[in-house]
PDB file of N, CA and C in Angstrom:
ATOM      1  N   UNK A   1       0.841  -1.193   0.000  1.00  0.00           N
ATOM      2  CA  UNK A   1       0.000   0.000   0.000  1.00  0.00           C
ATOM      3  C   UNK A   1       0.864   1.226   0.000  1.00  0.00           C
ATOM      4  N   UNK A   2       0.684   2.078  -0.813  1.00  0.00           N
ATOM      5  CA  UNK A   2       1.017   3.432  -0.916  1.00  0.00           C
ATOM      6  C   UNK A   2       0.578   4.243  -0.132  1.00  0.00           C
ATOM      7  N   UNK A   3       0.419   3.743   1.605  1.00  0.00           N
ATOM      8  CA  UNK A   3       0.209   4.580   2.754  1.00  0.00           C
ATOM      9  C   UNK A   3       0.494   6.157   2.939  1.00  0.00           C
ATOM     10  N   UNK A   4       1.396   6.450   2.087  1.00  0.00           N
ATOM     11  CA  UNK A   4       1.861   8.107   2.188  1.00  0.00           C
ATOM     12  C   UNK A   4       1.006   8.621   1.361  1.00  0.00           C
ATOM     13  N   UNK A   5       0.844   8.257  -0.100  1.00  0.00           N
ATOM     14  CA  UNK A   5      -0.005   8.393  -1.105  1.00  0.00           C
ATOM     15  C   UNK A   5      -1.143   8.930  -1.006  1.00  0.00           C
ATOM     16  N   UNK A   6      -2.352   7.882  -0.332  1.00  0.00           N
ATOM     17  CA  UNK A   6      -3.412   7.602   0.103  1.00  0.00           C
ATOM     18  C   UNK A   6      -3.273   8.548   1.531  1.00  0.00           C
ATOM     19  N   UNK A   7      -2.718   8.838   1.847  1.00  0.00           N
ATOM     20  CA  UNK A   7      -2.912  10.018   3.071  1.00  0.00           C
ATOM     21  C   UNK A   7      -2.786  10.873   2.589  1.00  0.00           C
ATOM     22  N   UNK A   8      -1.983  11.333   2.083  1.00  0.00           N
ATOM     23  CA  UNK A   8      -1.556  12.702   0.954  1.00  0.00           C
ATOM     24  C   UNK A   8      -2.608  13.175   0.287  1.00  0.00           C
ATOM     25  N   UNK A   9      -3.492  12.569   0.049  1.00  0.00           N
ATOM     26  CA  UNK A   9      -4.748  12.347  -1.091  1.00  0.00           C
ATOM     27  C   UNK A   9      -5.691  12.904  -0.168  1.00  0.00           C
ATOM     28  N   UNK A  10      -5.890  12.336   0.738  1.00  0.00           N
ATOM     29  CA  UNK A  10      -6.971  12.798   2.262  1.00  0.00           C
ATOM     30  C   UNK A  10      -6.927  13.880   2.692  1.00  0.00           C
ATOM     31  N   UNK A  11      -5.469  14.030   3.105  1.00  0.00           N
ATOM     32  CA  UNK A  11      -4.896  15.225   3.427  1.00  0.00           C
ATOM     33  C   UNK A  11      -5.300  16.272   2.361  1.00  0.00           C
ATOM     34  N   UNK A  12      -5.181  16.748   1.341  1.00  0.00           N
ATOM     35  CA  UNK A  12      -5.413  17.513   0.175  1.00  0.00           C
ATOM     36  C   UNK A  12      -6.367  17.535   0.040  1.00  0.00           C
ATOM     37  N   UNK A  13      -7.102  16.926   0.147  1.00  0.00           N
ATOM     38  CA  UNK A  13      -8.916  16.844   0.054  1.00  0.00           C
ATOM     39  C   UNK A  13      -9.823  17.999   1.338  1.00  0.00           C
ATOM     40  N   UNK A  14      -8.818  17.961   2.325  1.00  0.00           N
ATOM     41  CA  UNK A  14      -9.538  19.200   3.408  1.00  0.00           C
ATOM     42  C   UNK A  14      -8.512  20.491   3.225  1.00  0.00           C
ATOM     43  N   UNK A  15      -7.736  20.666   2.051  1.00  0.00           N
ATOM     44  CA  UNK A  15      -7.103  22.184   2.064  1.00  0.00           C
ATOM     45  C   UNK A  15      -7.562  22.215   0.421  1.00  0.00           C
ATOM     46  N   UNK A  16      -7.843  21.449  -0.540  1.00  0.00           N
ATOM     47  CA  UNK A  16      -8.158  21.787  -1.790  1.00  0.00           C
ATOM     48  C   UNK A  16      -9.570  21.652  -2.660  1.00  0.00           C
ATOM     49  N   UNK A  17     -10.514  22.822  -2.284  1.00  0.00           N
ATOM     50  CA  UNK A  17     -11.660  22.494  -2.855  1.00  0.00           C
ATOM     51  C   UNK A  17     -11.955  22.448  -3.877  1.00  0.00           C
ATOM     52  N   UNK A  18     -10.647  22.335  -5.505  1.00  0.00           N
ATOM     53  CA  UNK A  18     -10.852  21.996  -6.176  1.00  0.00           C
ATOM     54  C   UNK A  18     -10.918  20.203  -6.596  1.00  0.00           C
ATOM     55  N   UNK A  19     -10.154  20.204  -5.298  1.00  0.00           N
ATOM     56  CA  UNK A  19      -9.793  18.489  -5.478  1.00  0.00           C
ATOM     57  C   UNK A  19     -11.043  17.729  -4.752  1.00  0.00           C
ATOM     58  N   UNK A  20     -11.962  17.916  -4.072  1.00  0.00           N
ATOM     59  CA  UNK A  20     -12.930  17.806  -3.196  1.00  0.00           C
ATOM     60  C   UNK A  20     -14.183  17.420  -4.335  1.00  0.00           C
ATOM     61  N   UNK A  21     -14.248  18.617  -4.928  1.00  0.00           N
ATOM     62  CA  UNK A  21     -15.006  18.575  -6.095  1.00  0.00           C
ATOM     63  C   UNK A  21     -14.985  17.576  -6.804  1.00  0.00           C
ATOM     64  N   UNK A  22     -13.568  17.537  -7.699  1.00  0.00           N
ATOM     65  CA  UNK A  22     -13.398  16.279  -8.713  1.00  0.00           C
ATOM     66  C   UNK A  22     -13.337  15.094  -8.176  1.00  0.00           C
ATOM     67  N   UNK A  23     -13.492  15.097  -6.652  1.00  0.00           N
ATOM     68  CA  UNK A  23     -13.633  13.510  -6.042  1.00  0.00           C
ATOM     69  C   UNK A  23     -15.227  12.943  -6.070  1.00  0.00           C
ATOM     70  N   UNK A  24     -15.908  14.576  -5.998  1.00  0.00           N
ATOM     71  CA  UNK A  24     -17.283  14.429  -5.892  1.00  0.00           C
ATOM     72  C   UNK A  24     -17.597  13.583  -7.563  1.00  0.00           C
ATOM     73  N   UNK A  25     -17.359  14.554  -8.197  1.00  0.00           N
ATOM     74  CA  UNK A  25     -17.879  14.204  -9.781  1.00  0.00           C
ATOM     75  C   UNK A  25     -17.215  13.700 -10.432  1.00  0.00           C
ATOM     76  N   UNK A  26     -16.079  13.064 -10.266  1.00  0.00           N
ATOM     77  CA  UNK A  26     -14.916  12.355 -11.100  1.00  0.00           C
ATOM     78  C   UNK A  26     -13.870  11.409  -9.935  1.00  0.00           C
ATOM     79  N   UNK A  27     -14.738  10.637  -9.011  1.00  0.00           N
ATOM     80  CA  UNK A  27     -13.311  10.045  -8.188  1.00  0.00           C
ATOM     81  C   UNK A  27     -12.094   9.587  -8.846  1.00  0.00           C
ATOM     82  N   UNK A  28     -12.404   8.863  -9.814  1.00  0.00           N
ATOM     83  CA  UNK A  28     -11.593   8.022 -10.316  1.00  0.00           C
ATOM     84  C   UNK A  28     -10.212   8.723 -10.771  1.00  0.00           C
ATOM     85  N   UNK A  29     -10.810  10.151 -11.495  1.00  0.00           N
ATOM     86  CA  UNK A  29      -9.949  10.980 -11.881  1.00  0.00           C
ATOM     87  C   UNK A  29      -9.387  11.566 -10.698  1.00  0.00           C
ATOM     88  N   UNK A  30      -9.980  12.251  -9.381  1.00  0.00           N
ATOM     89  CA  UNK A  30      -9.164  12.851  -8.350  1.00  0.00           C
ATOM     90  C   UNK A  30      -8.098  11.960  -8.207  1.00  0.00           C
ATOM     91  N   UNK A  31      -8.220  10.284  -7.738  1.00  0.00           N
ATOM     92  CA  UNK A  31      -7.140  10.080  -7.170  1.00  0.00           C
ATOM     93  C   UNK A  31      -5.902   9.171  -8.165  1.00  0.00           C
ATOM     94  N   UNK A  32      -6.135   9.725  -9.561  1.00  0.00           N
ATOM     95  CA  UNK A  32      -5.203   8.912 -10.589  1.00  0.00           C
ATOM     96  C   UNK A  32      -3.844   9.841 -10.340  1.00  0.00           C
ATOM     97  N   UNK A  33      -3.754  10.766 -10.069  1.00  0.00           N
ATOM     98  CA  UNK A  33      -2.343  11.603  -9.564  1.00  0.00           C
ATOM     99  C   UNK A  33      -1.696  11.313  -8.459  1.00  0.00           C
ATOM    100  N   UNK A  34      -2.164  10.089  -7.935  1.00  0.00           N
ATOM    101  CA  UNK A  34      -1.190   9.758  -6.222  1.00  0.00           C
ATOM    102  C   UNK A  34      -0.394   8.228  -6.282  1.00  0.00           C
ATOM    103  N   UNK A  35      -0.372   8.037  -7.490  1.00  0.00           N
ATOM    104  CA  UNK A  35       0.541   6.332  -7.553  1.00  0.00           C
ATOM    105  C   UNK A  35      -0.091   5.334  -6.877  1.00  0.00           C
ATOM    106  N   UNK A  36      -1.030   5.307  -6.535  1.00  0.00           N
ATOM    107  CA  UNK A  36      -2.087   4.136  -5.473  1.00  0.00           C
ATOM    108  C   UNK A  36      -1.920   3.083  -7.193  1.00  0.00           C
ATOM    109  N   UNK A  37      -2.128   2.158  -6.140  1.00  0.00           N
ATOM    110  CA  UNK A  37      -1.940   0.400  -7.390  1.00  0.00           C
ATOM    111  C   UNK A  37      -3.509   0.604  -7.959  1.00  0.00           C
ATOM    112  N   UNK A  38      -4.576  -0.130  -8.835  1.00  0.00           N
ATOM    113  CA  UNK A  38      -5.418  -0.263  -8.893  1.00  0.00           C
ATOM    114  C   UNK A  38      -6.703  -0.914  -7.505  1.00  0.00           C
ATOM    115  N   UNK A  39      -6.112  -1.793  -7.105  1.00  0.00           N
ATOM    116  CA  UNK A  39      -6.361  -2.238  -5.936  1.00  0.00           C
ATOM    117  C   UNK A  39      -7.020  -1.000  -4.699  1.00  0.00           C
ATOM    118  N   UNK A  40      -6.135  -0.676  -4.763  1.00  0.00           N
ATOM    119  CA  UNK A  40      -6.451   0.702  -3.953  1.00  0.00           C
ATOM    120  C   UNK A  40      -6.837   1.640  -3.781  1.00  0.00           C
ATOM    121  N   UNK A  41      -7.317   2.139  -5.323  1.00  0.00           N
ATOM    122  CA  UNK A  41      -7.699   2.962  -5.773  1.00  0.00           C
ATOM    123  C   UNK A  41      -9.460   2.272  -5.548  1.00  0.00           C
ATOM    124  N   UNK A  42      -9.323   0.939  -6.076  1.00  0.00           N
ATOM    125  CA  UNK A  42     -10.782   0.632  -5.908  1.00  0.00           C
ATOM    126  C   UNK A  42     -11.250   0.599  -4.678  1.00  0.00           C
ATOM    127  N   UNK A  43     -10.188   0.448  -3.334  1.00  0.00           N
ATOM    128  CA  UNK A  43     -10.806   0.528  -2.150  1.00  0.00           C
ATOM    129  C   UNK A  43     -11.234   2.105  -2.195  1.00  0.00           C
ATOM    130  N   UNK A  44     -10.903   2.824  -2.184  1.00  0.00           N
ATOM    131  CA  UNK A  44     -11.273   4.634  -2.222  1.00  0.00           C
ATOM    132  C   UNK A  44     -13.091   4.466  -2.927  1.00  0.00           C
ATOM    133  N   UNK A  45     -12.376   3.783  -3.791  1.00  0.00           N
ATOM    134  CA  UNK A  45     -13.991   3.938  -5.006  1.00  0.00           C
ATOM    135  C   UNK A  45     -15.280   3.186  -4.021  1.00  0.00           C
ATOM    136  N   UNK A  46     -14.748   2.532  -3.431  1.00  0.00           N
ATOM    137  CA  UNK A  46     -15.116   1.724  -2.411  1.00  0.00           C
ATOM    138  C   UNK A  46     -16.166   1.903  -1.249  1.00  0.00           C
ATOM    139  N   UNK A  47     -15.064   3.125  -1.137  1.00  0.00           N
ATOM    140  CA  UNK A  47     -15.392   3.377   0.344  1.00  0.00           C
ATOM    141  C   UNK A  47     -14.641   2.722   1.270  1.00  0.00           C
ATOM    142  N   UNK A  48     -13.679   1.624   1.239  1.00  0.00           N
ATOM    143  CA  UNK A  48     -13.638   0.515   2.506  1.00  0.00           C
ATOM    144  C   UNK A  48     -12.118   1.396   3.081  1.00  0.00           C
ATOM    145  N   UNK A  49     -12.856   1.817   4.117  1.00  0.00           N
ATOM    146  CA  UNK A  49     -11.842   2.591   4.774  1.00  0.00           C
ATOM    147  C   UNK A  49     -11.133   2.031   6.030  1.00  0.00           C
ATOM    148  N   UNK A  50     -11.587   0.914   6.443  1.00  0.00           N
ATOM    149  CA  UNK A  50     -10.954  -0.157   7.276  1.00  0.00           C
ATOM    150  C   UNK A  50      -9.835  -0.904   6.437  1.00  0.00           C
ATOM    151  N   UNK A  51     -10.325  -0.811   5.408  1.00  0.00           N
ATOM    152  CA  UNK A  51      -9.193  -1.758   4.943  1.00  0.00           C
ATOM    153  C   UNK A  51      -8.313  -1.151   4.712  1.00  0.00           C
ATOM    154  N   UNK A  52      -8.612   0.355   3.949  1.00  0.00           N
ATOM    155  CA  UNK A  52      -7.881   1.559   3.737  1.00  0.00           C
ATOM    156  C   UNK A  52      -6.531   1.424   5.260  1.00  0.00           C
ATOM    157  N   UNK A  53      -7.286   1.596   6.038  1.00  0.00           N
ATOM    158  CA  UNK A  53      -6.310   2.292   7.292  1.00  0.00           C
ATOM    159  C   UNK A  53      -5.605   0.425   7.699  1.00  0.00           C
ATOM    160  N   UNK A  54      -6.014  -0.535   7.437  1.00  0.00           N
ATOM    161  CA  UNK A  54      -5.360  -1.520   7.569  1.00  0.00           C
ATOM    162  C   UNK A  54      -4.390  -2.039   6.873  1.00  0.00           C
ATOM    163  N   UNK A  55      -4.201  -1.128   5.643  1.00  0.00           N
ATOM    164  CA  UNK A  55      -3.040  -1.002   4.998  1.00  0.00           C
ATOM    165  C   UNK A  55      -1.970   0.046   5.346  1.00  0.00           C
ATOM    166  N   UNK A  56      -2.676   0.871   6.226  1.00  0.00           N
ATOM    167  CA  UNK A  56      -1.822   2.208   6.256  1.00  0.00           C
ATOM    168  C   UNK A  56      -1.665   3.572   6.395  1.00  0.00           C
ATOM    169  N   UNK A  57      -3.326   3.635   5.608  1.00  0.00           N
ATOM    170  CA  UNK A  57      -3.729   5.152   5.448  1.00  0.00           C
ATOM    171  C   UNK A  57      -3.995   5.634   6.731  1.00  0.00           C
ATOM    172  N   UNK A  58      -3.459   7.026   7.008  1.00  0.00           N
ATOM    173  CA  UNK A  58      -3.881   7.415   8.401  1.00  0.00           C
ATOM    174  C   UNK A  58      -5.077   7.607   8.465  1.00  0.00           C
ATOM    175  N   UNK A  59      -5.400   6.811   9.961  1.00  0.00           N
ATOM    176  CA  UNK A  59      -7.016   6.840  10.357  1.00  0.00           C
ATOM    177  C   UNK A  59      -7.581   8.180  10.687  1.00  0.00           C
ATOM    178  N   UNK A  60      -6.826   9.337  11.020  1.00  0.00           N
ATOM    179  CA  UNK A  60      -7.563  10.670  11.372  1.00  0.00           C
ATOM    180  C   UNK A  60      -7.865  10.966  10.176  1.00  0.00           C
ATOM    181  N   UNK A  61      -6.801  10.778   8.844  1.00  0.00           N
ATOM    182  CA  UNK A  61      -6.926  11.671   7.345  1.00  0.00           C
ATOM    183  C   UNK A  61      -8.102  10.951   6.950  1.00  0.00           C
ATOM    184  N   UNK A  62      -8.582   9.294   7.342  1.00  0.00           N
ATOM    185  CA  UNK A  62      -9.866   8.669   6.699  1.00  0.00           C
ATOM    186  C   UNK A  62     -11.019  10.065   7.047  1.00  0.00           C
ATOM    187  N   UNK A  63     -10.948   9.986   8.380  1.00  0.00           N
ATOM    188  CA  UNK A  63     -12.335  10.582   8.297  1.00  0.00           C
ATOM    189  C   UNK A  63     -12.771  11.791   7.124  1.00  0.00           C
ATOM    190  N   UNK A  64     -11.471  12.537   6.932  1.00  0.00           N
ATOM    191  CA  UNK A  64     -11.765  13.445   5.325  1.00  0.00           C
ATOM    192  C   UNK A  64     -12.764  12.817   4.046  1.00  0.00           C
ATOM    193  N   UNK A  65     -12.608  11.552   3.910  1.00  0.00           N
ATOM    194  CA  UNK A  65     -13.259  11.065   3.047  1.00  0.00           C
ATOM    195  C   UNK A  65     -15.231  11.236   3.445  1.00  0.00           C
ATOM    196  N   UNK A  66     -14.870  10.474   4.940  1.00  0.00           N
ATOM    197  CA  UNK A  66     -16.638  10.768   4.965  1.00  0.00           C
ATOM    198  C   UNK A  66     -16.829  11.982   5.453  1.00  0.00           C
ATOM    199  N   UNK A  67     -16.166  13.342   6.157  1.00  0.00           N
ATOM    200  CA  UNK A  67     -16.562  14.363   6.469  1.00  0.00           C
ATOM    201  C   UNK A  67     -16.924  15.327   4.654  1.00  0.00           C
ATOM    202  N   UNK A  68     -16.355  14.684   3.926  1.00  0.00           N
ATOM    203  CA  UNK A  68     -16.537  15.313   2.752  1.00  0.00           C
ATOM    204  C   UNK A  68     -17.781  14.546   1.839  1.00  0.00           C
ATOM    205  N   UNK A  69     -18.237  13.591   2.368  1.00  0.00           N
ATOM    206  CA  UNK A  69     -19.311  12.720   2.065  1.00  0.00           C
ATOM    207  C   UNK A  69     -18.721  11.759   0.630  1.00  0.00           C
ATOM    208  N   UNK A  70     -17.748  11.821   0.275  1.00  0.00           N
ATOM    209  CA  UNK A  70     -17.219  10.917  -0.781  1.00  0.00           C
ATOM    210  C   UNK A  70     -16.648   9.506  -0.733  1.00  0.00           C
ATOM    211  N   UNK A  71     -17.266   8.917  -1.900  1.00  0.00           N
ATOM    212  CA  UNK A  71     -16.852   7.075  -2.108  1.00  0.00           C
ATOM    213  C   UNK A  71     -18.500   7.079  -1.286  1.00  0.00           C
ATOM    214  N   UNK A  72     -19.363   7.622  -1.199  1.00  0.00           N
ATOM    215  CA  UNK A  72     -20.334   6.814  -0.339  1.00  0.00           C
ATOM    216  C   UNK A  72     -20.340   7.126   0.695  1.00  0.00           C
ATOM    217  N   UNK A  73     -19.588   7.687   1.460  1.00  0.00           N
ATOM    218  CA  UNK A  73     -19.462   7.579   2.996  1.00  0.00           C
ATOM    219  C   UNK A  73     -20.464   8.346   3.954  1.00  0.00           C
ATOM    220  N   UNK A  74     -21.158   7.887   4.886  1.00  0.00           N
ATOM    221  CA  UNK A  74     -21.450   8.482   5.769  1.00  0.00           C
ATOM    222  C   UNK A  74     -20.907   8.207   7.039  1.00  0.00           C
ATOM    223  N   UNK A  75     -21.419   9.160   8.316  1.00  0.00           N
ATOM    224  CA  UNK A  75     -20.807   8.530   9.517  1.00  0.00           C
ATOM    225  C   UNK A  75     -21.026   7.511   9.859  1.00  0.00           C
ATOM    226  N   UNK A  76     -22.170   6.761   9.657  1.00  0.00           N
ATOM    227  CA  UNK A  76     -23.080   5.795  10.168  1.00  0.00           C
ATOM    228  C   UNK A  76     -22.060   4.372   9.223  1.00  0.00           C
ATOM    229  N   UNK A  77     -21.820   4.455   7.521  1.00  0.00           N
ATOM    230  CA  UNK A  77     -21.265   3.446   7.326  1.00  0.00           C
ATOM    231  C   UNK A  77     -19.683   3.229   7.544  1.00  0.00           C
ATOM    232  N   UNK A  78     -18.789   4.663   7.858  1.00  0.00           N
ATOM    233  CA  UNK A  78     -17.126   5.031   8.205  1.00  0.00           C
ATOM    234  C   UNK A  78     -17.098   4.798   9.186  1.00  0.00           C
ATOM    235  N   UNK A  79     -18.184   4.829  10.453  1.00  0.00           N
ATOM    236  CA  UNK A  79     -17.903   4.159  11.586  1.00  0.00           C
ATOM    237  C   UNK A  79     -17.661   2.478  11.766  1.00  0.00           C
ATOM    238  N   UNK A  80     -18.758   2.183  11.061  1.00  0.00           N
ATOM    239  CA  UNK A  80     -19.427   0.426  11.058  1.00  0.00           C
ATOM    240  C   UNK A  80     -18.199  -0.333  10.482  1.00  0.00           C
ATOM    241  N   UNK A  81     -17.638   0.681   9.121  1.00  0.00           N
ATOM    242  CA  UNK A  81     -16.358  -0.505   8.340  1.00  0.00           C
ATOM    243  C   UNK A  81     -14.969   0.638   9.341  1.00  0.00           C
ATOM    244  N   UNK A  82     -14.985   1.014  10.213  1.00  0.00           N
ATOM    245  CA  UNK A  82     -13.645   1.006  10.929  1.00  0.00           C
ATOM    246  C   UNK A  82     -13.708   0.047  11.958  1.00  0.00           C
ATOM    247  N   UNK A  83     -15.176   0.098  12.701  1.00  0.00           N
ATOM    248  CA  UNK A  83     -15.278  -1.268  13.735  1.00  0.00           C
ATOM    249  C   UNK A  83     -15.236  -2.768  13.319  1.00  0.00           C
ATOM    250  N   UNK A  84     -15.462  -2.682  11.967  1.00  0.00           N
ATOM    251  CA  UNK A  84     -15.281  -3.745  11.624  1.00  0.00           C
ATOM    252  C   UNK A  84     -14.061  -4.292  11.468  1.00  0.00           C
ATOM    253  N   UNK A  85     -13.178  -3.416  11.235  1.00  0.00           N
ATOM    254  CA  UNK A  85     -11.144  -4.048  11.295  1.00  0.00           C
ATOM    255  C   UNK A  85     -10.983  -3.999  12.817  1.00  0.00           C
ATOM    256  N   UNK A  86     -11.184  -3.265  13.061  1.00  0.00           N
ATOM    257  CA  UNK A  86     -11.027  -3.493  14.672  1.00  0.00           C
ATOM    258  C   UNK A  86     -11.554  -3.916  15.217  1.00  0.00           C
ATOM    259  N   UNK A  87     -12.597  -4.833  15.593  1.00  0.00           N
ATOM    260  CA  UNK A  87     -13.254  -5.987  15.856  1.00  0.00           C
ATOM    261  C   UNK A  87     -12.450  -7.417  15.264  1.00  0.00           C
ATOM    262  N   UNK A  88     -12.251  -7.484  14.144  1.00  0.00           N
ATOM    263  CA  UNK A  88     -11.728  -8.057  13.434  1.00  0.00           C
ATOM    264  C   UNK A  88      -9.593  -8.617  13.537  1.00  0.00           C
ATOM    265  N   UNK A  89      -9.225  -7.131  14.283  1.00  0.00           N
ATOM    266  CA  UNK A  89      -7.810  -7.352  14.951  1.00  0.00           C
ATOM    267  C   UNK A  89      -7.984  -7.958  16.253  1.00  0.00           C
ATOM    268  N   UNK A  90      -9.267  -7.293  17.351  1.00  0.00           N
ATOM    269  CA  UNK A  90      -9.004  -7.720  18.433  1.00  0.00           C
ATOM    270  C   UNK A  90      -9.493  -9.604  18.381  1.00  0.00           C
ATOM    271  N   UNK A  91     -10.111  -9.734  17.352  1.00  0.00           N
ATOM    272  CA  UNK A  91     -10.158 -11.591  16.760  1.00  0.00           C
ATOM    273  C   UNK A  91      -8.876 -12.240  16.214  1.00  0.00           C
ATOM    274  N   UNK A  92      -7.995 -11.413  16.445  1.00  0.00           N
ATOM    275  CA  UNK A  92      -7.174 -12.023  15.786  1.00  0.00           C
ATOM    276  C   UNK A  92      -6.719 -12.211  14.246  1.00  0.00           C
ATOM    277  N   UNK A  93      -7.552 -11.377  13.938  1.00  0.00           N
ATOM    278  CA  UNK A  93      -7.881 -10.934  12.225  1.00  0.00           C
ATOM    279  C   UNK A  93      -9.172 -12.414  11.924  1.00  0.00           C
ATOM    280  N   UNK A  94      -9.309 -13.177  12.880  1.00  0.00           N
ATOM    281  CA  UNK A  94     -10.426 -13.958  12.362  1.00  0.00           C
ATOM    282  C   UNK A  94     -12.093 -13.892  12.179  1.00  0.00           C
ATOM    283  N   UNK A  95     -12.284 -12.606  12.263  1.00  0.00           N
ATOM    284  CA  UNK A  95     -13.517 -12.157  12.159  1.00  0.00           C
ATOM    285  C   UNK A  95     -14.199 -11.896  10.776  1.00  0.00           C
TER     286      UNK A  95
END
């Protein structure tokens, strides 16, 4: 995972409201400028921000994604798939 990348991306998303925008109406295009693999890019497209931060991405910069309401996100589902990795670590990853 391109953990710096994918934060960098988050990060820029709460100082650049042009980039905010094109995540709104073009994700695919916002985050083709940060070297993320395909893989990863589809988690963004995703939404899956547990998995996101279980690769790496910093968990404070996730919340940018749903405070900006993009990939889908609300609080209600950015909460549910972060408890879900972490539920899922304190199993031992067998959850």
């Amino acid at each position: 995972m391109s953990a710096y990348e994918g934060s960098r991306f988050l990060h820029e998303l709460s100082v650049d409201p042009s980039l905010r925008e094109l995540a709104r109406v073009s994700p695919r295009r916002a985050l083709a400028g940060y070297g993320l693999t395909d893989r990863e890019t589809d988690l963004f497209l995703a939404g899956e921000v547990g998995e996101l931060y279980r690769l790496g991405v910093n968990d404070f910069l996730l919340h940018n994604a749903q405070r900006f309401g993009l990939f889908g996100l609300d609080m209600s589902s950015f909460s549910a798939r972060m408890r879900a990795v972490a539920t899922s670590a304190a199993d031992g990853g067998n959850a």
